[in-house]
PDB file of N, CA and C in Angstrom:
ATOM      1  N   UNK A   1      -2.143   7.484  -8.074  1.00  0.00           N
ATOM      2  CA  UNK A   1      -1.009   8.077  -7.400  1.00  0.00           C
ATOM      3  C   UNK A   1      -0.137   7.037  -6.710  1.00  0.00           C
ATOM      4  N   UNK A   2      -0.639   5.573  -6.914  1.00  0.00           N
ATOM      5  CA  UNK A   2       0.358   4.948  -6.168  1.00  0.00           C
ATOM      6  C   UNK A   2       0.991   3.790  -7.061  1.00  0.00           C
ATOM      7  N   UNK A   3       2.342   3.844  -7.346  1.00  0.00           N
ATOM      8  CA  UNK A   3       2.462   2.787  -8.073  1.00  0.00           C
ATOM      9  C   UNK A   3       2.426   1.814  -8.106  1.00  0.00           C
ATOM     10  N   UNK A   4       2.340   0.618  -9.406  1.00  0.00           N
ATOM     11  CA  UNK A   4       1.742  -0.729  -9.096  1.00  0.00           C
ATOM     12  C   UNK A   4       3.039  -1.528  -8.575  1.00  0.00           C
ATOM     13  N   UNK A   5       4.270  -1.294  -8.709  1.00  0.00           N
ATOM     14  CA  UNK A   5       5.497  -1.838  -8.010  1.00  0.00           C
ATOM     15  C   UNK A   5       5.284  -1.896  -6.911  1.00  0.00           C
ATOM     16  N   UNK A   6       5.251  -1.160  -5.658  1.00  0.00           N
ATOM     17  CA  UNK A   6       4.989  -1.249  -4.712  1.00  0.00           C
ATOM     18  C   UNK A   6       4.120  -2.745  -4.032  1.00  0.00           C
ATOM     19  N   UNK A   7       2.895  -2.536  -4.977  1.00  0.00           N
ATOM     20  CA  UNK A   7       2.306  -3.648  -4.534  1.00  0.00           C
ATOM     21  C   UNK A   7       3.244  -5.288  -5.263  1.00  0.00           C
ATOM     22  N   UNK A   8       3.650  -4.769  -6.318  1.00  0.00           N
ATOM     23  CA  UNK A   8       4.531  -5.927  -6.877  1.00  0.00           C
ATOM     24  C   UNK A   8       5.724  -6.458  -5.710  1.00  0.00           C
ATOM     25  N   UNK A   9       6.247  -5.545  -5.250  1.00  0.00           N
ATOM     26  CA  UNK A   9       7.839  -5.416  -4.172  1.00  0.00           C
ATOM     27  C   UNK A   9       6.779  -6.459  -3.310  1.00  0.00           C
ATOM     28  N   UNK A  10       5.458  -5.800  -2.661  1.00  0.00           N
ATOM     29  CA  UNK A  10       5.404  -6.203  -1.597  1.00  0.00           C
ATOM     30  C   UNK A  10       4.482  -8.090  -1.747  1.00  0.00           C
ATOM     31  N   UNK A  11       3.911  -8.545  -2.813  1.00  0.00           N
ATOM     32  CA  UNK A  11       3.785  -9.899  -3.190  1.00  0.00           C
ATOM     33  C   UNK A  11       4.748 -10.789  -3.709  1.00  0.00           C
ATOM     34  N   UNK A  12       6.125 -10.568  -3.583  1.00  0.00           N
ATOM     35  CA  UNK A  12       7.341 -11.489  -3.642  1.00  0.00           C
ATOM     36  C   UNK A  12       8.011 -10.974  -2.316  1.00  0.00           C
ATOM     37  N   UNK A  13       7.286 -10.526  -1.183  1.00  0.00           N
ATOM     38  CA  UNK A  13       8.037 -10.376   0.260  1.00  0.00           C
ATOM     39  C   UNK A  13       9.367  -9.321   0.752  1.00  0.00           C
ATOM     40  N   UNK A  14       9.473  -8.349  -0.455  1.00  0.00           N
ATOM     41  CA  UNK A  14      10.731  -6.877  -0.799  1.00  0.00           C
ATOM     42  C   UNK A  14       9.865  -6.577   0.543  1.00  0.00           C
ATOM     43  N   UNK A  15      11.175  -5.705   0.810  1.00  0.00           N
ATOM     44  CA  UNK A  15      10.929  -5.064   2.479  1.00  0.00           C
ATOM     45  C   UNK A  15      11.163  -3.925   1.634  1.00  0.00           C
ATOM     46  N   UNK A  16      10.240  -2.788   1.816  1.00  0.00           N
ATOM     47  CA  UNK A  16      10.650  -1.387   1.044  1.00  0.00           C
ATOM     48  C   UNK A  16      10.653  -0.573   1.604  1.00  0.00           C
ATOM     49  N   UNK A  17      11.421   0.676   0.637  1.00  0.00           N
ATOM     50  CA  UNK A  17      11.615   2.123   1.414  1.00  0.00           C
ATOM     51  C   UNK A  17      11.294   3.029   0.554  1.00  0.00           C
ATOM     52  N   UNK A  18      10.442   3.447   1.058  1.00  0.00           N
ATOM     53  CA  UNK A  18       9.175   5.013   0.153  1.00  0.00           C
ATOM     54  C   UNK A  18       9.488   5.836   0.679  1.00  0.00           C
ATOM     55  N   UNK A  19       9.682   7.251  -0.015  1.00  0.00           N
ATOM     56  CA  UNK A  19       9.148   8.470   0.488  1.00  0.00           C
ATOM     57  C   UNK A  19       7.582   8.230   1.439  1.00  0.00           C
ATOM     58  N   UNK A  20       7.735   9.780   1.775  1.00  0.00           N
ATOM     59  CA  UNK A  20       6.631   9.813   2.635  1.00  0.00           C
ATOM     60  C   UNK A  20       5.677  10.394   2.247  1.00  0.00           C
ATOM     61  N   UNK A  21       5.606   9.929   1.084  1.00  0.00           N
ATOM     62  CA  UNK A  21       4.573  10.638   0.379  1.00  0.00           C
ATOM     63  C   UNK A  21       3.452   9.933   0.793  1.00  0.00           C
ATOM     64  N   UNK A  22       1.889  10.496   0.809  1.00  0.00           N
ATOM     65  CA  UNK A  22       0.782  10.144   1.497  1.00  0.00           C
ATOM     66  C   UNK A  22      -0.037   8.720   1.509  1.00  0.00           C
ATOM     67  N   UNK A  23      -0.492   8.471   0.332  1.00  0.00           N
ATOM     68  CA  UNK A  23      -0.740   7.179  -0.083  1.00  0.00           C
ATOM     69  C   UNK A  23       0.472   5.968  -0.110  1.00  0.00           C
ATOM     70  N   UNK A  24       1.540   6.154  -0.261  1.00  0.00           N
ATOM     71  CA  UNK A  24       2.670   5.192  -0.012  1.00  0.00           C
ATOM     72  C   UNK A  24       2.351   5.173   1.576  1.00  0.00           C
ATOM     73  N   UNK A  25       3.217   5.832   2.591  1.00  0.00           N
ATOM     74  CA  UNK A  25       2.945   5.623   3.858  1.00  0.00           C
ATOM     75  C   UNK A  25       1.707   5.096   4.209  1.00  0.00           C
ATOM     76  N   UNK A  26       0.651   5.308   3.890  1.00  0.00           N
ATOM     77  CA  UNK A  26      -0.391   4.702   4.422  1.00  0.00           C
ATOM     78  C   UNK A  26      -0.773   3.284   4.210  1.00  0.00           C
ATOM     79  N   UNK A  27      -0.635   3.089   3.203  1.00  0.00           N
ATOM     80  CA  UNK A  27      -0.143   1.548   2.623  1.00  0.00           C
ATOM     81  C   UNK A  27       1.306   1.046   3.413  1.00  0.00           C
ATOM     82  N   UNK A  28       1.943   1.508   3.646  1.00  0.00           N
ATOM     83  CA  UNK A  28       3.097   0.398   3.919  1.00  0.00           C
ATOM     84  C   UNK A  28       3.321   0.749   5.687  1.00  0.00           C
ATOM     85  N   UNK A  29       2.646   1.646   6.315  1.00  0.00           N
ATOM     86  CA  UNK A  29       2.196   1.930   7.412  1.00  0.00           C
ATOM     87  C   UNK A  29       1.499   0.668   8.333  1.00  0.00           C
ATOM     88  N   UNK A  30       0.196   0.935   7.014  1.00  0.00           N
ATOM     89  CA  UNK A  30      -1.128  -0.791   7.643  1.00  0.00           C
ATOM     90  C   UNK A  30      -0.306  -1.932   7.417  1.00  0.00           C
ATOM     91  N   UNK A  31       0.790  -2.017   6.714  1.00  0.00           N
ATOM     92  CA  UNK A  31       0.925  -3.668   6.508  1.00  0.00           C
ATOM     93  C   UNK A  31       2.673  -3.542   7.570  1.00  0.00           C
ATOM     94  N   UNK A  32       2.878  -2.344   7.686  1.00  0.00           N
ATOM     95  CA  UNK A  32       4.685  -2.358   8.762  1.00  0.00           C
ATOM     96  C   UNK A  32       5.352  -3.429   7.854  1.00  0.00           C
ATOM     97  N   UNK A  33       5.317  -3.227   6.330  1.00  0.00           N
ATOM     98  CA  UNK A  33       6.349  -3.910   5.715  1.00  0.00           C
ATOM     99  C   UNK A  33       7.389  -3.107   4.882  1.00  0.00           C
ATOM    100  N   UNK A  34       8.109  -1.469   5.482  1.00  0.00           N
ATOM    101  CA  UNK A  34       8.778  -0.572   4.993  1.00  0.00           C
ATOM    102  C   UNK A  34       9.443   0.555   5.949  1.00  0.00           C
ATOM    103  N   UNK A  35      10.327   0.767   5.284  1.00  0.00           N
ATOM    104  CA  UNK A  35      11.534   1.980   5.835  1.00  0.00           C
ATOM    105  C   UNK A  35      11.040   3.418   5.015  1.00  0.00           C
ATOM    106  N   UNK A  36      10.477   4.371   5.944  1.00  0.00           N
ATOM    107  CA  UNK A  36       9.710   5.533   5.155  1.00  0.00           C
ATOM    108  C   UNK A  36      10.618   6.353   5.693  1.00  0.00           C
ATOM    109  N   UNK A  37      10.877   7.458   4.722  1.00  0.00           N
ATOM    110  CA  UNK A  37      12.323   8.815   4.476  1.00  0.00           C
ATOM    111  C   UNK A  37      11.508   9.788   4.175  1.00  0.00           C
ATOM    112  N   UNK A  38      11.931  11.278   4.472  1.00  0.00           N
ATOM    113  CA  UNK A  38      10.984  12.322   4.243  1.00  0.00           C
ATOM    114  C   UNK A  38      11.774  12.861   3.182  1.00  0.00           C
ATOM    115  N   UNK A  39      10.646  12.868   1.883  1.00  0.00           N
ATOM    116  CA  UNK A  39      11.038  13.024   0.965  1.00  0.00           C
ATOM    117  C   UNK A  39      11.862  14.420   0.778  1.00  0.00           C
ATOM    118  N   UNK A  40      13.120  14.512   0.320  1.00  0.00           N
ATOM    119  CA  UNK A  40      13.962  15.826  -0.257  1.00  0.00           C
ATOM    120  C   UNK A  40      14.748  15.810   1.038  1.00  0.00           C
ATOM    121  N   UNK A  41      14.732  14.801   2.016  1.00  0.00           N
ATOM    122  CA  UNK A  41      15.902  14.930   3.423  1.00  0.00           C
ATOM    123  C   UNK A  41      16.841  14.026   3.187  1.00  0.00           C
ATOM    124  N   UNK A  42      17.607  14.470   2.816  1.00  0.00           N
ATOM    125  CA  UNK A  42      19.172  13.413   2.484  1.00  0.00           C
ATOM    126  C   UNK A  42      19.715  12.804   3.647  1.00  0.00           C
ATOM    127  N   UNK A  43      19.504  13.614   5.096  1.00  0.00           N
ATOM    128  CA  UNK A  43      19.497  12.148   5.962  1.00  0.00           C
ATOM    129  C   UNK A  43      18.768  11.419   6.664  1.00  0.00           C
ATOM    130  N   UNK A  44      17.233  12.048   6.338  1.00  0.00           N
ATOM    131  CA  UNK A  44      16.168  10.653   6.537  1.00  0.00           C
ATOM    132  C   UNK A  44      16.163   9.763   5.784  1.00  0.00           C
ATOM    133  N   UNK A  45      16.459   9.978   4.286  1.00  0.00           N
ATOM    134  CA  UNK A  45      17.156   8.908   3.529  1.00  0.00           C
ATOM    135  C   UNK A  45      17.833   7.822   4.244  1.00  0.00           C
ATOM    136  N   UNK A  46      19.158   8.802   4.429  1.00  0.00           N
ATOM    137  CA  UNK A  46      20.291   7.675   4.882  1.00  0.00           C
ATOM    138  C   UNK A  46      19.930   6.806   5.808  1.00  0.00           C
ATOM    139  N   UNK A  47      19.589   7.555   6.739  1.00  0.00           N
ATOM    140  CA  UNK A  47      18.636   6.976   7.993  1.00  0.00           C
ATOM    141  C   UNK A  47      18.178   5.692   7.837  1.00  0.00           C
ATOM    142  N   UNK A  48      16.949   5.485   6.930  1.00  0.00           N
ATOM    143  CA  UNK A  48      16.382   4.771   6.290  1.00  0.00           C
ATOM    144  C   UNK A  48      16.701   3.872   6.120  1.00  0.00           C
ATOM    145  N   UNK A  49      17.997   4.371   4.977  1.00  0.00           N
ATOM    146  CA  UNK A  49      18.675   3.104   4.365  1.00  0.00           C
ATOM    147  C   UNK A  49      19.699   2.276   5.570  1.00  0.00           C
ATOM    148  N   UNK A  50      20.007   2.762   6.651  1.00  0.00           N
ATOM    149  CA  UNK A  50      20.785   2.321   7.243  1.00  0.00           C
ATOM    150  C   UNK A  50      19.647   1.109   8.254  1.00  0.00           C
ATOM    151  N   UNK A  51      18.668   1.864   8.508  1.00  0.00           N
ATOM    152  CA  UNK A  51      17.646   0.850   9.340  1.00  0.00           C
ATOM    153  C   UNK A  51      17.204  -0.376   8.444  1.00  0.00           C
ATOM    154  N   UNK A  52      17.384   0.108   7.127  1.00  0.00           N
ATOM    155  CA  UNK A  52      17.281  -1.456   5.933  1.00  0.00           C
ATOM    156  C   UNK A  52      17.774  -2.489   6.267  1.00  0.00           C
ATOM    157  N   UNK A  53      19.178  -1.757   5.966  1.00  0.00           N
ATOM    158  CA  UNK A  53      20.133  -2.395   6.023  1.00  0.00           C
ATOM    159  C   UNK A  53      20.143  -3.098   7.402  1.00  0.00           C
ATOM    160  N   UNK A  54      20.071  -2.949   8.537  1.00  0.00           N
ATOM    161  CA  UNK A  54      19.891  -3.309   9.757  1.00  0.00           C
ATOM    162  C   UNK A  54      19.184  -4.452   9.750  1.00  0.00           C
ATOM    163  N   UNK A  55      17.737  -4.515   9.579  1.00  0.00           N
ATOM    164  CA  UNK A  55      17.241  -5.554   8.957  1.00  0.00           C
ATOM    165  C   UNK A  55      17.266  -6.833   8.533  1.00  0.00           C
ATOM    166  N   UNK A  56      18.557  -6.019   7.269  1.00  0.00           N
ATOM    167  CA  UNK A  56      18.271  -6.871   5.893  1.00  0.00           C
ATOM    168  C   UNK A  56      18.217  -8.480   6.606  1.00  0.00           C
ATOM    169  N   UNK A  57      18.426  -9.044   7.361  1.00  0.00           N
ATOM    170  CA  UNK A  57      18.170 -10.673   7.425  1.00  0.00           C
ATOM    171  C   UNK A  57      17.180 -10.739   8.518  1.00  0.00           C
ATOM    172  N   UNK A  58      16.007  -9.772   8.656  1.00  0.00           N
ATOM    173  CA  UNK A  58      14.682 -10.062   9.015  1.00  0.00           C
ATOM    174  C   UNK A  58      13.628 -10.517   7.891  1.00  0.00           C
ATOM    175  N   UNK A  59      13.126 -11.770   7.878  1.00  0.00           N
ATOM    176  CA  UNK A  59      12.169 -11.857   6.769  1.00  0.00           C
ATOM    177  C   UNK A  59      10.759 -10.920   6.800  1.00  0.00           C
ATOM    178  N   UNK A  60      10.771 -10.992   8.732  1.00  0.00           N
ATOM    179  CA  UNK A  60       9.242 -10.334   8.634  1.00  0.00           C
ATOM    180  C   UNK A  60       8.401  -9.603   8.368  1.00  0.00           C
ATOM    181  N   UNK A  61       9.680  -8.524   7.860  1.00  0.00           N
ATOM    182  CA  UNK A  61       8.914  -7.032   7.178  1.00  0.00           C
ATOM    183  C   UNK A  61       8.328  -7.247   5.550  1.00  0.00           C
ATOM    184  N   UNK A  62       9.352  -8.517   5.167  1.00  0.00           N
ATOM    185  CA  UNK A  62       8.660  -8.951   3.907  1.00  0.00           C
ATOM    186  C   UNK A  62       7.701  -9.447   4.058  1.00  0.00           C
ATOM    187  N   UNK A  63       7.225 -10.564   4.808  1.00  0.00           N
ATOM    188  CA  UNK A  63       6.408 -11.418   4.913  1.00  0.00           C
ATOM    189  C   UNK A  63       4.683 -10.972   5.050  1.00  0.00           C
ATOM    190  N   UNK A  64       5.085  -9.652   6.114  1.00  0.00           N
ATOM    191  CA  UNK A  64       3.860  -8.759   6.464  1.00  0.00           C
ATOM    192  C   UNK A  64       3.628  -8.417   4.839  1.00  0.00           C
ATOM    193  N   UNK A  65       4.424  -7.105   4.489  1.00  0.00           N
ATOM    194  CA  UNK A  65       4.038  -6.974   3.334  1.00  0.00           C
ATOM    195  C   UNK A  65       3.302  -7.984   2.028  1.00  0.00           C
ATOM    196  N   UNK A  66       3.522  -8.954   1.746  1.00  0.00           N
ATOM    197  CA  UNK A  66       2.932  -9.975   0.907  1.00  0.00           C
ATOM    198  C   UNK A  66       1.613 -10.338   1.526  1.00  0.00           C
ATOM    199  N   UNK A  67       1.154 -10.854   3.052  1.00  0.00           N
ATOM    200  CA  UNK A  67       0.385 -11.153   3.299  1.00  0.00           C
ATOM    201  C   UNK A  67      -0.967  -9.814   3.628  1.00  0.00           C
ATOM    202  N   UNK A  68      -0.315  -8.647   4.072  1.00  0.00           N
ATOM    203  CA  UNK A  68      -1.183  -7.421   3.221  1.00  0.00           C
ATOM    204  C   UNK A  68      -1.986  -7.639   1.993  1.00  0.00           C
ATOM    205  N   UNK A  69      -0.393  -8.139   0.720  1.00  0.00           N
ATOM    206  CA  UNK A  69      -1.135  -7.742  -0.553  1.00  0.00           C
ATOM    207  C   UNK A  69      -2.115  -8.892  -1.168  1.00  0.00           C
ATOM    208  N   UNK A  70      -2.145  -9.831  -0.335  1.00  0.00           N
ATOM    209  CA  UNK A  70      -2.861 -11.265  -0.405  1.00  0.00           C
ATOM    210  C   UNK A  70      -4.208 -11.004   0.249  1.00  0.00           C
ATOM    211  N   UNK A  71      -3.890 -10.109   1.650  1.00  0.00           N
ATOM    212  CA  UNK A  71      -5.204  -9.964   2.000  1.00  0.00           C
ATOM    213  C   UNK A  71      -6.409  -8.555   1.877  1.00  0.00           C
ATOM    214  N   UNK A  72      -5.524  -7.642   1.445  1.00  0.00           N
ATOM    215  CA  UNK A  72      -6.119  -6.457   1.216  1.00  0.00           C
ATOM    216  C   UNK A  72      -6.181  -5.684  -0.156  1.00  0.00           C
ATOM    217  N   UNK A  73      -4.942  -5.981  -0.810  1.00  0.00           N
ATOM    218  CA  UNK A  73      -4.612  -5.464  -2.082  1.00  0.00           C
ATOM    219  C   UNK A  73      -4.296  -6.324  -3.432  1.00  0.00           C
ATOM    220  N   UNK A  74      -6.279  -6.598  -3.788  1.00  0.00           N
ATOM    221  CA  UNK A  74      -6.316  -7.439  -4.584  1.00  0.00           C
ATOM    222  C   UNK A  74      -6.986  -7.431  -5.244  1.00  0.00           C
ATOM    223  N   UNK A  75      -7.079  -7.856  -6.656  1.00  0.00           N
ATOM    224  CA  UNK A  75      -8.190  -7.059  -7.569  1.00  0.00           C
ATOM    225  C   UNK A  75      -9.467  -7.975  -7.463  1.00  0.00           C
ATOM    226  N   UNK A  76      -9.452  -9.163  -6.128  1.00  0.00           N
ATOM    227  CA  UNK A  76     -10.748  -9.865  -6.031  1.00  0.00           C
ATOM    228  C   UNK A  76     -11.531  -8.920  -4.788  1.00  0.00           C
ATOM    229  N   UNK A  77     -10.632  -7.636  -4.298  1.00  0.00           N
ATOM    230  CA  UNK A  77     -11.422  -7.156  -3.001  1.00  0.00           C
ATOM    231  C   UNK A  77     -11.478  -5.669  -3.161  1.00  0.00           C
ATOM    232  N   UNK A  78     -10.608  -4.996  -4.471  1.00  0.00           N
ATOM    233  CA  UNK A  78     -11.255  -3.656  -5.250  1.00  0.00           C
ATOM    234  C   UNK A  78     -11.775  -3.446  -5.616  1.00  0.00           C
ATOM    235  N   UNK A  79     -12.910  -4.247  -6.088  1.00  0.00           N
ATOM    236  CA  UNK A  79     -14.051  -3.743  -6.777  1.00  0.00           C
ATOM    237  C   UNK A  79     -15.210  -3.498  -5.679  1.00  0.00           C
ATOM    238  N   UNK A  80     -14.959  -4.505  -4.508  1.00  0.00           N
ATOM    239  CA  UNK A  80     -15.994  -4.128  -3.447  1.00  0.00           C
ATOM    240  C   UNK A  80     -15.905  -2.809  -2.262  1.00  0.00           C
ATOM    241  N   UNK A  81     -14.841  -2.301  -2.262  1.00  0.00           N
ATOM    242  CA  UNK A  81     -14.236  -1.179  -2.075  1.00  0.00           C
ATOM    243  C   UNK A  81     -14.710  -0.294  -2.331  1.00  0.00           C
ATOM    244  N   UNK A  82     -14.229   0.234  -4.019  1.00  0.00           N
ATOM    245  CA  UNK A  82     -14.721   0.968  -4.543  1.00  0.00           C
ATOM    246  C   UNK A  82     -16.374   1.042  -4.434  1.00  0.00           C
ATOM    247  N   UNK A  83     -16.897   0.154  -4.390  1.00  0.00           N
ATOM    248  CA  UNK A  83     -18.653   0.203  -4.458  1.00  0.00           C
ATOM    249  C   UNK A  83     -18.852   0.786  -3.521  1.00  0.00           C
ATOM    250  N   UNK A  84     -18.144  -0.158  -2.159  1.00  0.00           N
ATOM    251  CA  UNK A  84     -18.569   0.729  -0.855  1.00  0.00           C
ATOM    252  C   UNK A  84     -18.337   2.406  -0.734  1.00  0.00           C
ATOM    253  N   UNK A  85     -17.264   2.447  -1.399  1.00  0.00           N
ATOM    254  CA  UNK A  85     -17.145   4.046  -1.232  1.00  0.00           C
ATOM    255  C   UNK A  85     -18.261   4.810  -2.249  1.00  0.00           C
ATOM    256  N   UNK A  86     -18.631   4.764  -3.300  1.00  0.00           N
ATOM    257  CA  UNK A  86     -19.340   5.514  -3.767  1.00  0.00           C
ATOM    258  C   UNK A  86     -20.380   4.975  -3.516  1.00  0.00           C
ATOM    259  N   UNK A  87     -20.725   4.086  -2.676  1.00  0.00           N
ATOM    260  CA  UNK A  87     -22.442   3.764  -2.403  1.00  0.00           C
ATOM    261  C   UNK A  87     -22.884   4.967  -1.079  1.00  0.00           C
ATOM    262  N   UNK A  88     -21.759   5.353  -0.453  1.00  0.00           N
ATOM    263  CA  UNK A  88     -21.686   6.202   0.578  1.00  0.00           C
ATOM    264  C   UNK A  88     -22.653   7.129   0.342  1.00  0.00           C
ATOM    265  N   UNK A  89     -23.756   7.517   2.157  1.00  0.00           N
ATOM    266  CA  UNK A  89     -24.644   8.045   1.651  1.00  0.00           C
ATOM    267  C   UNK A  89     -24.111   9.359   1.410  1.00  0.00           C
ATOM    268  N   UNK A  90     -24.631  10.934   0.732  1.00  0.00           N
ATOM    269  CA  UNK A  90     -24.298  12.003   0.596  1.00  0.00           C
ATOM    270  C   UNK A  90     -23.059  12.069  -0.663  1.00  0.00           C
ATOM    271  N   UNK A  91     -22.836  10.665  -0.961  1.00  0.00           N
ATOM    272  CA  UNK A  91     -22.333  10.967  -2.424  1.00  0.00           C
ATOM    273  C   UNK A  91     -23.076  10.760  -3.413  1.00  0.00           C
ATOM    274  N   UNK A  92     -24.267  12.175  -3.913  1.00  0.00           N
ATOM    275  CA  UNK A  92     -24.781  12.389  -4.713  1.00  0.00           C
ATOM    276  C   UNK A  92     -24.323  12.609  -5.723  1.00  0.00           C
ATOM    277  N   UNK A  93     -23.169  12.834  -6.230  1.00  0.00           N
ATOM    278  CA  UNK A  93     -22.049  13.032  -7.370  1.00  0.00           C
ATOM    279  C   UNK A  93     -21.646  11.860  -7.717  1.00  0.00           C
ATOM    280  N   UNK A  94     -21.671  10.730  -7.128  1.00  0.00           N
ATOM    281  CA  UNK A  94     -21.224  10.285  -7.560  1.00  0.00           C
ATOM    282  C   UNK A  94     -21.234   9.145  -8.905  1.00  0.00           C
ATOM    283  N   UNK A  95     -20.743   8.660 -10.114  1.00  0.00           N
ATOM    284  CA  UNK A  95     -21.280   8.717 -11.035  1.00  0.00           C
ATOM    285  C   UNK A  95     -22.092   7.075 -10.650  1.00  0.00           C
ATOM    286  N   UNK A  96     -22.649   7.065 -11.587  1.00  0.00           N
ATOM    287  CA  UNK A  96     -23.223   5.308 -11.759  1.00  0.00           C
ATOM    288  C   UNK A  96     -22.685   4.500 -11.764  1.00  0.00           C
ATOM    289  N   UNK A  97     -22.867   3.571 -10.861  1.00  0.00           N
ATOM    290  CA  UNK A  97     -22.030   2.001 -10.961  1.00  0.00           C
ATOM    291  C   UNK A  97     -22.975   1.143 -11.682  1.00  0.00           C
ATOM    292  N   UNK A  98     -22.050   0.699 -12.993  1.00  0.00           N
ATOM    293  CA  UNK A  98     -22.773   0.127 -13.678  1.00  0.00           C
ATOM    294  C   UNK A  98     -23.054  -1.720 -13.090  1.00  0.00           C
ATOM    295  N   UNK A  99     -24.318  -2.267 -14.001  1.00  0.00           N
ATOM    296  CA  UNK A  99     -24.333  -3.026 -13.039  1.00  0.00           C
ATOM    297  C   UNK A  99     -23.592  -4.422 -13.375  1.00  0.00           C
ATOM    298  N   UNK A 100     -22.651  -4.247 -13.894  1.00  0.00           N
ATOM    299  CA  UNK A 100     -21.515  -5.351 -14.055  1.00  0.00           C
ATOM    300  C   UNK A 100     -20.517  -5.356 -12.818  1.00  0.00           C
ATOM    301  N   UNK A 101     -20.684  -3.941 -12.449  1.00  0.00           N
ATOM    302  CA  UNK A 101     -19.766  -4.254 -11.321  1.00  0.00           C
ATOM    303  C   UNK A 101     -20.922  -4.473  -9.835  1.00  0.00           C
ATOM    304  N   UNK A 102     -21.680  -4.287  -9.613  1.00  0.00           N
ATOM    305  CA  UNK A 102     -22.189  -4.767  -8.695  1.00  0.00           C
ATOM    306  C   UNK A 102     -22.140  -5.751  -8.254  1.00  0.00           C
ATOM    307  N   UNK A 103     -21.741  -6.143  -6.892  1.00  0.00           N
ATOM    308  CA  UNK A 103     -22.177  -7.589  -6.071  1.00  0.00           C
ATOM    309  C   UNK A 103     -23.289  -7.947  -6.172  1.00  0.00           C
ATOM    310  N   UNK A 104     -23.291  -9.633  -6.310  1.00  0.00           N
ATOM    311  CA  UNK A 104     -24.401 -10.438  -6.257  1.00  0.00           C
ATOM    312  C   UNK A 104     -24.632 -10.747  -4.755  1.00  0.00           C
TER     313      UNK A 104
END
């Protein structure tokens, strides 16, 4: 549900503006590298875009963002993630981690 642009925008330092849709905000929430609009409000939009624009010659909202995706959103620290979550106790459903992906 979340697209891989996002994380692309935010590892070349793009200061972005998402809907508020759930998983976007929460991601660009933890790293405060984005202008969030409630989606279908034409002037939280504008809003938005006007606080961008306000901005636009702050690097730091980029900067956060990249160093987020350097330090959190990375395919050397998703796989341990994911383990942790389905190693969780009371997830009896959950399927087998095979053992290629397991930590050594």
């Amino acid at each position: 549900t979340i697209p891989n642009k996002i994380f692309q925008y935010m590892l070349v330092g793009k200061r972005l503006l998402v809907s508020d849709a759930k998983p976007l905000v929460r991601i660009v929430r933890e790293a405060n590298c984005a202008f969030v609009f409630e989606s279908g409000n034409p002037e939280s939009a504008a809003e938005a875009i006007r606080s961008a624009y306000a901005a636009r010659l702050d690097p730091s909202l980029g900067e956060r963002g990249r160093q987020a995706d350097f330090s959190k959103y990375t395919w050397h620290k998703a796989p341990g993630d994911m383990l942790a979550y389905y190693e969780q106790p009371g997830r009896s459903n959950a399927p087998a981690i095979p053992s290629t992906l397991k930590q050594s």
